[in-house]
N, C-alpha and C. Protein backbone atom coordinates (compact mmCIF):
# COMPACT_ATOMS: atom_id res chain seq x y z
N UNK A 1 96.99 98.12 114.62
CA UNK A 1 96.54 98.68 113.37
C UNK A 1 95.57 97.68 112.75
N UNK A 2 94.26 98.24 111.89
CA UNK A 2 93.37 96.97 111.95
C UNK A 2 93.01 97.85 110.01
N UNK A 3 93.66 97.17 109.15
CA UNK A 3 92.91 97.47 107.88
C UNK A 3 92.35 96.53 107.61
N UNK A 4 91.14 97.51 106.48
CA UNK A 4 90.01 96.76 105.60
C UNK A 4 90.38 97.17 104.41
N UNK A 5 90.11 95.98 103.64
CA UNK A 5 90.11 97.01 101.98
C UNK A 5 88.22 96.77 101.57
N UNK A 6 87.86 97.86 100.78
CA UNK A 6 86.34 97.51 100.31
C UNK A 6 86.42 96.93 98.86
N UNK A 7 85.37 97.17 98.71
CA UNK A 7 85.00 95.95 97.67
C UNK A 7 85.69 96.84 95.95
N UNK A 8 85.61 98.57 96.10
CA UNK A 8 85.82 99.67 95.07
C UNK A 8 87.67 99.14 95.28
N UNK A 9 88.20 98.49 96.33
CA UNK A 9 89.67 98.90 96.37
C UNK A 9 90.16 100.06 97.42
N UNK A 10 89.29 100.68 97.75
CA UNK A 10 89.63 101.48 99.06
C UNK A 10 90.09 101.15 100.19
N UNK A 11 91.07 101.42 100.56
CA UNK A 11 91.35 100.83 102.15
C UNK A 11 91.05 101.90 103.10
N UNK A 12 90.33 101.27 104.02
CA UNK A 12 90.56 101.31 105.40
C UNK A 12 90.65 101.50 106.86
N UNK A 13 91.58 102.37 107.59
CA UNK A 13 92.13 102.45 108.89
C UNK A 13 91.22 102.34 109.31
N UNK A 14 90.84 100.94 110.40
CA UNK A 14 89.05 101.15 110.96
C UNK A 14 89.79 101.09 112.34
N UNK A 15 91.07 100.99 112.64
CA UNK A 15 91.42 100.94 114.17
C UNK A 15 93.26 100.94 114.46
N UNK A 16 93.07 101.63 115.46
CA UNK A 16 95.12 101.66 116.01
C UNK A 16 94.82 101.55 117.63
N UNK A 17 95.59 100.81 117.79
CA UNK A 17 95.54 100.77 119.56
C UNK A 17 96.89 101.31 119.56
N UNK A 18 97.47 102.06 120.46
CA UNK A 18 98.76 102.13 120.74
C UNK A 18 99.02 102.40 122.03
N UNK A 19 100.22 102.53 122.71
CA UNK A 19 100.29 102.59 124.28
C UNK A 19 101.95 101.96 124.54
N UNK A 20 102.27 102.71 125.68
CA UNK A 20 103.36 101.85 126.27
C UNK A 20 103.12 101.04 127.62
N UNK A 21 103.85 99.99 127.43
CA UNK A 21 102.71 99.14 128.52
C UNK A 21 103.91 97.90 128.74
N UNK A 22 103.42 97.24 129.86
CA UNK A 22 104.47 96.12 130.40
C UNK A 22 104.31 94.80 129.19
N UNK A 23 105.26 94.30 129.10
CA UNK A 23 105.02 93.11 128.51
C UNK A 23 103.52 91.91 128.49
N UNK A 24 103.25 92.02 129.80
CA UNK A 24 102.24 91.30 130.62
C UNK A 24 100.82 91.90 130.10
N UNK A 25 100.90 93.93 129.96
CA UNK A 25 99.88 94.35 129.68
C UNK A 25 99.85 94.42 128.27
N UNK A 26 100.29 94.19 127.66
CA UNK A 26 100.84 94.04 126.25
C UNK A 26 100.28 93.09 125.68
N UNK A 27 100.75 91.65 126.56
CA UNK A 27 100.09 90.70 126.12
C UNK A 27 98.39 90.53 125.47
N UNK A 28 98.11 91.11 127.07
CA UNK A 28 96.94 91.25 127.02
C UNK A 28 95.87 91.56 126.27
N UNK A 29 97.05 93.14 126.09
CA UNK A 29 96.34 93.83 124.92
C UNK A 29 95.87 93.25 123.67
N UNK A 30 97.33 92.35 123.54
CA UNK A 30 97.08 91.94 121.91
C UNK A 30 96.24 90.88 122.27
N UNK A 31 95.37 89.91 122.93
CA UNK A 31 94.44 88.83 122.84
C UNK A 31 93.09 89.35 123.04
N UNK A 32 93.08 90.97 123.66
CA UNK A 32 91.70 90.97 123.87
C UNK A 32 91.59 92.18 122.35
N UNK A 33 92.39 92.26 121.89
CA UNK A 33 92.29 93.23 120.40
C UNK A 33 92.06 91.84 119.37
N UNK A 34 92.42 90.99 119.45
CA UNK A 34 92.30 89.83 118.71
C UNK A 34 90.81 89.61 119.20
N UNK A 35 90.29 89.07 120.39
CA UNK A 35 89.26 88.96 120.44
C UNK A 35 88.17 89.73 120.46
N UNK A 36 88.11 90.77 120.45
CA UNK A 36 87.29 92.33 119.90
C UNK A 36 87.21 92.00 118.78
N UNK A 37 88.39 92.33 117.59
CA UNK A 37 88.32 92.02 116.60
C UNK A 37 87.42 90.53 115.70
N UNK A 38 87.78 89.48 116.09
CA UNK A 38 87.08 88.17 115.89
C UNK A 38 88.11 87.62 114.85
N UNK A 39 87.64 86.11 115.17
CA UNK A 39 88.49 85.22 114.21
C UNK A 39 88.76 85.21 113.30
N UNK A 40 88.15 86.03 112.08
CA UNK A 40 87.91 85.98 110.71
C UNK A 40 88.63 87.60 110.24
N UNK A 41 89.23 88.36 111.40
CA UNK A 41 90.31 88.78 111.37
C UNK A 41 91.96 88.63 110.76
N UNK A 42 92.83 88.49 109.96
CA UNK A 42 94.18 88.10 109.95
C UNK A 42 94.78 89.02 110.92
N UNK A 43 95.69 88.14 111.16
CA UNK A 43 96.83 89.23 112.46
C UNK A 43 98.90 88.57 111.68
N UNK A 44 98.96 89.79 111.98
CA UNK A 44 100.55 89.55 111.56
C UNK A 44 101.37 90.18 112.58
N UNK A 45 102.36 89.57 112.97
CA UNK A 45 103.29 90.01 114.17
C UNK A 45 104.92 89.98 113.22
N UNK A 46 105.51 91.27 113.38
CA UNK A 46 106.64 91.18 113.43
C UNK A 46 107.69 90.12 114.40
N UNK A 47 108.19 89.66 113.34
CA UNK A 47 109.32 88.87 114.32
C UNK A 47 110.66 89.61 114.67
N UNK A 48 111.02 90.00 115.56
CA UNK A 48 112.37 90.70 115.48
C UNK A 48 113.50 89.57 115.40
N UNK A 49 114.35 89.59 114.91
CA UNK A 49 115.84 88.55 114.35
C UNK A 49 116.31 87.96 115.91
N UNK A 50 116.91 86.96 115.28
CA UNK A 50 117.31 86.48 116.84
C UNK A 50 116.75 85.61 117.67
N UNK A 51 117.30 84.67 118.58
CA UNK A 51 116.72 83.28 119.02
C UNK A 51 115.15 83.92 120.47
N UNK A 52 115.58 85.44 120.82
CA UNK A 52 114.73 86.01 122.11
C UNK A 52 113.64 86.20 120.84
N UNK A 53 113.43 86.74 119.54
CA UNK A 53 112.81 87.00 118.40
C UNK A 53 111.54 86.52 118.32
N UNK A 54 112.38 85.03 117.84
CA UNK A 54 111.77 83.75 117.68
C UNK A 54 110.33 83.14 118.63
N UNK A 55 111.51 83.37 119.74
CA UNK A 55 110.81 82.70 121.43
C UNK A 55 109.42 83.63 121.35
N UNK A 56 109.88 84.73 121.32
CA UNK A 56 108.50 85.67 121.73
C UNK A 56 107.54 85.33 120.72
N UNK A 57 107.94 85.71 119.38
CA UNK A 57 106.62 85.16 118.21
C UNK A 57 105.92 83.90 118.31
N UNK A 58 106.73 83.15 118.70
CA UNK A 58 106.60 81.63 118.58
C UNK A 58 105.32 81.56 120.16
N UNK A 59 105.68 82.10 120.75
CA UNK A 59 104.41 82.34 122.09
C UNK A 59 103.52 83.24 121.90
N UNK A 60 103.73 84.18 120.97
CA UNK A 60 102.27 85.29 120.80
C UNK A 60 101.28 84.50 119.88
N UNK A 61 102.05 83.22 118.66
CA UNK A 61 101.26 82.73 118.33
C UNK A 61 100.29 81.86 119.12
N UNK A 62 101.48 80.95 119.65
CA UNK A 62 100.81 80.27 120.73
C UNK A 62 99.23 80.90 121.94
N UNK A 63 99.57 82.26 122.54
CA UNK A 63 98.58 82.81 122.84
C UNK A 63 97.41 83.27 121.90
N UNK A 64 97.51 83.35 120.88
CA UNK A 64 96.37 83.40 119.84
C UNK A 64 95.82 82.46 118.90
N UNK A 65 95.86 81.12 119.72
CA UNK A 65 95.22 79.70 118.97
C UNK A 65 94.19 79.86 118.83
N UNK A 66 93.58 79.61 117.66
CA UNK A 66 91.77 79.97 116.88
C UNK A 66 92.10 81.07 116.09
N UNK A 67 93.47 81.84 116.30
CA UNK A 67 92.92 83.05 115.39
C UNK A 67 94.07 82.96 113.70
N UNK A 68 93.69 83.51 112.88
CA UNK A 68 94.09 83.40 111.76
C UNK A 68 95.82 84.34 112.14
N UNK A 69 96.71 83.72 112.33
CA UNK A 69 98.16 84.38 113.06
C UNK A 69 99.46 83.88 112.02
N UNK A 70 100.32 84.95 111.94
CA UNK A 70 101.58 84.58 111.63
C UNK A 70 102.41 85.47 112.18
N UNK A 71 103.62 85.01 112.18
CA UNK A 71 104.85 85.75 112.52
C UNK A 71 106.38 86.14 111.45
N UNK A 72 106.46 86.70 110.86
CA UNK A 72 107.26 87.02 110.20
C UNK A 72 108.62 87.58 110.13
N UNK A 73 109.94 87.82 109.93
CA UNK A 73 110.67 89.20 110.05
C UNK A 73 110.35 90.29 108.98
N UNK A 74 110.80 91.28 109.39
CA UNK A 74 110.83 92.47 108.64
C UNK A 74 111.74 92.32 107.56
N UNK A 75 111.94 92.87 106.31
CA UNK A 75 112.87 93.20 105.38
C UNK A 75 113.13 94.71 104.85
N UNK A 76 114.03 94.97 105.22
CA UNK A 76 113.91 96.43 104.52
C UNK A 76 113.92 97.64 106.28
N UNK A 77 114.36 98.97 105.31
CA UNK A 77 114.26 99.75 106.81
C UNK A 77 112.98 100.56 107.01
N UNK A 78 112.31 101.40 107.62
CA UNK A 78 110.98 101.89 107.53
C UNK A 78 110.31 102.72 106.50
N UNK A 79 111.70 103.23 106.50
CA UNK A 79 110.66 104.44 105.18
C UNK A 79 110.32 103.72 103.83
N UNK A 80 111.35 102.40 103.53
CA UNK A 80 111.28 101.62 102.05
C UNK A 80 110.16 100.73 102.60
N UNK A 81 109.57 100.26 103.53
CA UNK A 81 108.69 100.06 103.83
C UNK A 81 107.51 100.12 103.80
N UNK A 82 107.57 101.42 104.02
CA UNK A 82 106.59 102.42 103.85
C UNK A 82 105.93 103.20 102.52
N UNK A 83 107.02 102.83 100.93
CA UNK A 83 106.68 103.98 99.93
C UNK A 83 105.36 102.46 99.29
N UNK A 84 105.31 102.07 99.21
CA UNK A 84 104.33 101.63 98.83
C UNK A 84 102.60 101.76 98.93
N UNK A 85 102.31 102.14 100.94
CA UNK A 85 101.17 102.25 101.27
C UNK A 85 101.55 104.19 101.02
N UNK A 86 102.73 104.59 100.91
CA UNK A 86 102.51 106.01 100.89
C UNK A 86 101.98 106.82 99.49
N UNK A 87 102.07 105.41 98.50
CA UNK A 87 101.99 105.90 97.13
C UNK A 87 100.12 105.66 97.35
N UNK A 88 99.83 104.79 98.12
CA UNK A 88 97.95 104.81 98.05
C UNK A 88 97.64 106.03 98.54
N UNK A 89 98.25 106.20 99.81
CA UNK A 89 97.97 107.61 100.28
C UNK A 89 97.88 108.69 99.57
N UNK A 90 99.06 109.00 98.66
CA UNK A 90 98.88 110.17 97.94
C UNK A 90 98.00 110.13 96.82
N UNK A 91 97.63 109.18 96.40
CA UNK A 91 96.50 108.73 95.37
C UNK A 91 94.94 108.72 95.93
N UNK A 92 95.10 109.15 97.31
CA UNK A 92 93.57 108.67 97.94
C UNK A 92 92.63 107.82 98.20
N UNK A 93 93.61 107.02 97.58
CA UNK A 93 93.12 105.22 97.95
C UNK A 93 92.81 104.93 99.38
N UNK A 94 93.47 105.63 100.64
CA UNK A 94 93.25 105.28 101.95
C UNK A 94 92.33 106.06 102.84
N UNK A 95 91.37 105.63 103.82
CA UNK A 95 90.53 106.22 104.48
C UNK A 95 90.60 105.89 105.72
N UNK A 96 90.32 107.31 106.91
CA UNK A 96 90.52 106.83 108.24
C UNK A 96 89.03 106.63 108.71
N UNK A 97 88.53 106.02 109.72
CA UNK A 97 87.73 105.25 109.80
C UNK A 97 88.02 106.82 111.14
N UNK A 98 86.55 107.05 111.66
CA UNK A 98 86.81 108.38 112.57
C UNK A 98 87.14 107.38 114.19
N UNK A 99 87.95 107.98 114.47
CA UNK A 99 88.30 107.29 115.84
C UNK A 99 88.74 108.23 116.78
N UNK A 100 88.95 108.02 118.47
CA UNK A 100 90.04 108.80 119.13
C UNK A 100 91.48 108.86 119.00
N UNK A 101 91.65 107.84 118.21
CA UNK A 101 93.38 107.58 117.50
C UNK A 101 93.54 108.25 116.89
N UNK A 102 93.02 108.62 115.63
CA UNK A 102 92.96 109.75 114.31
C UNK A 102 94.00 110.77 114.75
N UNK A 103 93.82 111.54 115.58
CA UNK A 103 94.93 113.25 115.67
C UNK A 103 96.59 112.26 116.12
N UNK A 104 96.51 111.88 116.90
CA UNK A 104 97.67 110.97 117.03
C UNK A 104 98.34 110.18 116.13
N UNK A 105 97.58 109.47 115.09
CA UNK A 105 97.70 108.84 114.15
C UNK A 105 98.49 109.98 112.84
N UNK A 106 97.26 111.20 112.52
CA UNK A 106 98.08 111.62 111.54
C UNK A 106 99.24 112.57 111.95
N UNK A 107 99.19 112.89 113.19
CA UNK A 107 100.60 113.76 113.88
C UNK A 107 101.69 112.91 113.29
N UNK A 108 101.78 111.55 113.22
CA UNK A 108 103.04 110.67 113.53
C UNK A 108 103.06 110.23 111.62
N UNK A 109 102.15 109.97 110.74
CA UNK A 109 102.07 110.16 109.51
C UNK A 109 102.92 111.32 109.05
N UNK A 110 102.06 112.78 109.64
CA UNK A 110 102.84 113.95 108.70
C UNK A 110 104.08 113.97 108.95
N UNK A 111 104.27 113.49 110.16
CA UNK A 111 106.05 113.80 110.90
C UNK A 111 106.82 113.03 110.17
N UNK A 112 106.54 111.59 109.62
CA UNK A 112 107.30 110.70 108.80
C UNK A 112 108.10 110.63 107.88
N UNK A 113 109.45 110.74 107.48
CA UNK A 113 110.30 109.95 108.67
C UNK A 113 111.02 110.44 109.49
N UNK A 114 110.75 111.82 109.50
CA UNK A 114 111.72 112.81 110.67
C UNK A 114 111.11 112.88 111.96
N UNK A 115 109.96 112.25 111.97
CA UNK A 115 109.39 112.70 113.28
C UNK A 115 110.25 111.63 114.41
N UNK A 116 109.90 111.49 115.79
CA UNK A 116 110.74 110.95 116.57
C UNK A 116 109.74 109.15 116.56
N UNK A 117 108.59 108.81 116.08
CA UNK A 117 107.67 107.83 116.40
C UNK A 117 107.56 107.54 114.96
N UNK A 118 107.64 105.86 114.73
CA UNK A 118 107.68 105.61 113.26
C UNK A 118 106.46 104.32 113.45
N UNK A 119 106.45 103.68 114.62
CA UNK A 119 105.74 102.53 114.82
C UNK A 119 104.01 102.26 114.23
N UNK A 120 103.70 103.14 114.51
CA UNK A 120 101.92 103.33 113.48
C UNK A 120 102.38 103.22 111.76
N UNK A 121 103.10 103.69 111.41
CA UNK A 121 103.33 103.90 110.02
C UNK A 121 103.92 102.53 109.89
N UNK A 122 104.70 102.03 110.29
CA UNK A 122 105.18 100.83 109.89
C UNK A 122 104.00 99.64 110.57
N UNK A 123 103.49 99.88 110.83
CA UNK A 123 102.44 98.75 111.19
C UNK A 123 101.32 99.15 109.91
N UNK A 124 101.05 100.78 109.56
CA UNK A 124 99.95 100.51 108.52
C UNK A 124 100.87 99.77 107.16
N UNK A 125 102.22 99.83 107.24
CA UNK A 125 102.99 99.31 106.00
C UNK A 125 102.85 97.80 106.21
N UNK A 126 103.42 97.11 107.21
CA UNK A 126 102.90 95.85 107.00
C UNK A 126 101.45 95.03 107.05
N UNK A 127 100.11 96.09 107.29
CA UNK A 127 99.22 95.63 107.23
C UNK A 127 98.70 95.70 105.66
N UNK A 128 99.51 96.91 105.12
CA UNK A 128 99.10 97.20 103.60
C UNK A 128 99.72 95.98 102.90
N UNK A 129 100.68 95.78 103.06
CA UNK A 129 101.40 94.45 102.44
C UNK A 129 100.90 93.21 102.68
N UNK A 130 100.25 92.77 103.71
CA UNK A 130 99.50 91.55 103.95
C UNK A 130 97.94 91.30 103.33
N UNK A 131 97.57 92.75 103.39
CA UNK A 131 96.20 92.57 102.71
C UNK A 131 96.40 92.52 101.18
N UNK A 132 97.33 93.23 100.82
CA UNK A 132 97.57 93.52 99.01
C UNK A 132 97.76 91.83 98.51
N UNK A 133 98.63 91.30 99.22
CA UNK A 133 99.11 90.02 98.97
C UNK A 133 98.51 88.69 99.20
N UNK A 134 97.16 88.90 99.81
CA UNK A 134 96.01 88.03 99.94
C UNK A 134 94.66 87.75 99.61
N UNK A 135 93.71 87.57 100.10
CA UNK A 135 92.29 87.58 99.80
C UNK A 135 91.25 88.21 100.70
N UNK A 136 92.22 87.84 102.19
CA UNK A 136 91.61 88.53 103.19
C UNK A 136 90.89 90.12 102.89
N UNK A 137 89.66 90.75 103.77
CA UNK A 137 89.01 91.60 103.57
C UNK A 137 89.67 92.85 105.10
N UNK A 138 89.90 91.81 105.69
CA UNK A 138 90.33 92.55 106.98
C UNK A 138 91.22 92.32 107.67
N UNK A 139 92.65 92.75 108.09
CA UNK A 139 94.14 92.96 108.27
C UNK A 139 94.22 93.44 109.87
N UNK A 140 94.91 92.86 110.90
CA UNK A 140 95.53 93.29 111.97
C UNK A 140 96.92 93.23 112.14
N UNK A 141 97.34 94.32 112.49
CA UNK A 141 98.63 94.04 112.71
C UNK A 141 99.56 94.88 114.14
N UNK A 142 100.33 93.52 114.54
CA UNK A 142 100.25 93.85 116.04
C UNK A 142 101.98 94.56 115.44
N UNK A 143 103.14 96.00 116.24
CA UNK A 143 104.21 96.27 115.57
C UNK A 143 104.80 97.10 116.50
């Protein structure tokens, strides 16, 4: 998930990669989306709880030295997560940037939180929360 906010306060969606993929291709993914993206990018990685948690964040950072990176845990469950970037949404504060992601993207939006896929929505929630809470202009977030 890759937000921008503009200069009016508008955010955004200029990109979603998504996919199921091996760890290995995964990796991948996320260094050459980091490097597509460029340094002057922020990236935020969920940390999941737990010492395997840790290990993994603690190496995705490691694989993304030069780039602006943190690792965090989550607080809260998805949908409380979520009412914050959902209150921009319904206000029209948010914009999708036209992509091949888009129909996929808002399938899994409208479905929210009954649909069976929550992972896009909670990645635009913690990218909304990292940009609100900073200076940065432009937000990645790997989830």
């Amino acid at each position: 998930m890759k937000l921008g906010r503009g200069r009016d306060g508008t955010f955004y969606i200029a990109d979603v990669r998504r996919d199921r993929v091996s760890a290995g291709k995964l990796e991948r993914m996320i260094v050459n989306t980091a490097q597509e993206d460029g340094e002057d990018v922020r990236i935020s990685l969920p940390q999941d709880p737990g010492g395997a948690g840790k290990f993994q964040a603690r190496y995705l950072v490691g694989q993304l030295a030069g780039f602006i990176v943190r690792a965090t845990p989550e607080t809260g469950d998805k949908e409380t997560r979520a009412l914050p970037v959902s209150a921009q949404a319904e206000a029209g504060n948010i914009v999708l940037v036209e992509g091949p992601w888009n129909d996929a993207f808002l399938d899994e939006v409208s479905s929210f939180p009954g649909g069976s896929f929550k992972d896009q929505v909670d990645a635009l929630s913690r990218a909304f929360e990292e940009i609100t809470k900073s200076s940065y202009g432009m937000m990645s977030v790997i989830d």
